[in-house]
Protein backbone atom coordinates (compact mmCIF):
# COMPACT_ATOMS: atom_id res chain seq x y z
CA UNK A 1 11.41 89.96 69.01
CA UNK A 2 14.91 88.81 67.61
CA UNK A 3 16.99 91.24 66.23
CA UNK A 4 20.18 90.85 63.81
CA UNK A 5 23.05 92.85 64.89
CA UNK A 6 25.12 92.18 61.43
CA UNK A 7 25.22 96.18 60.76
CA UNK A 8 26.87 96.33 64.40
CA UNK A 9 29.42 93.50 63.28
CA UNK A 10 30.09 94.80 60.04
CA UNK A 11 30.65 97.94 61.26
CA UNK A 12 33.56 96.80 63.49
CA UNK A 13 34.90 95.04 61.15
CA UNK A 14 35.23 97.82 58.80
CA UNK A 15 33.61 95.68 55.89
CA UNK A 16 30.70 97.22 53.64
CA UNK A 17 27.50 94.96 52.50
CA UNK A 18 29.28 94.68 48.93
CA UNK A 19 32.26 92.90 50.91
CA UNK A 20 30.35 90.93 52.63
CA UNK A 21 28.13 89.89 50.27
CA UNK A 22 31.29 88.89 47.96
CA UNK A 23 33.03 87.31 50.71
CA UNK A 24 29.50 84.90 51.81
CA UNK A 25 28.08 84.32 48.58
CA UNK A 26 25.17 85.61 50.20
CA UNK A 27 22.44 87.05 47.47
CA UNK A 28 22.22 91.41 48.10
CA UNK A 29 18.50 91.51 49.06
CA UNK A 30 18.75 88.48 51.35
CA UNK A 31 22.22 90.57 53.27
CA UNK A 32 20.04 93.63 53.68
CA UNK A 33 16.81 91.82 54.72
CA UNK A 34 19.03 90.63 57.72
CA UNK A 35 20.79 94.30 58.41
CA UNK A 36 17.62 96.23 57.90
CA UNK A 37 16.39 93.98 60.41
CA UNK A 38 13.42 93.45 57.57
CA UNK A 39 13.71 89.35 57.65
CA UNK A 40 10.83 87.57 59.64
CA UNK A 41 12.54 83.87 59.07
CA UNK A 42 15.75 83.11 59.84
CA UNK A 43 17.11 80.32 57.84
CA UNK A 44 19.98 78.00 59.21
CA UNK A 45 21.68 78.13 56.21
CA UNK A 46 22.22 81.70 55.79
CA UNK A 47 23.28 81.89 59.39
CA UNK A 48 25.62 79.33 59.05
CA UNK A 49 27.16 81.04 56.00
CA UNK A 50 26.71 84.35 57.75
CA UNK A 51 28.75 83.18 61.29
CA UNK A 52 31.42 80.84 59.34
CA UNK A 53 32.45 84.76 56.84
CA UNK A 54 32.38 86.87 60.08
CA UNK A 55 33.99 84.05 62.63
CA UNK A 56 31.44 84.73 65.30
CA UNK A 57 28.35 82.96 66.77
CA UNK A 58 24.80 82.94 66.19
CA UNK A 59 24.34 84.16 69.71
CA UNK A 60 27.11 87.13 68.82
CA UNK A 61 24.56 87.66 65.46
CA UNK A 62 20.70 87.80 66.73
CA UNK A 63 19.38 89.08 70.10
CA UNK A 64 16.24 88.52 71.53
CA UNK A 65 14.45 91.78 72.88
């Protein structure tokens, strides 16, 4: 099972969803599949966007468990 730790990130960065999602560009429902853990395909793209707005890696995003 992967899991997406963006509500851990975004919680040390002090930034909300709404921030984030203005910051990416990312559509709401698509930033809260991914921190609800509720997604079941990860698409490159919104990683890319995802890691690029919070400077880490995809490794530092999604855990396998």
């Amino acid at each position: 099972m992967i899991i997406c730790r963006l509500r851990r990130i975004l919680k040390e960065k002090g930034w909300t969803r709404y921030k984030f999602q203005k910051e990416s560009g990312i559509s709401f429902p698509t930033i809260y599949a991914y921190y609800a853990n509720r997604t079941k395909r990860f698409d490159a793209s919104v990683l890319d966007c995802m890691c690029v707005t919070l400077g880490c890696t995809p490794g530092a995003l999604l855990k396998w468990k």
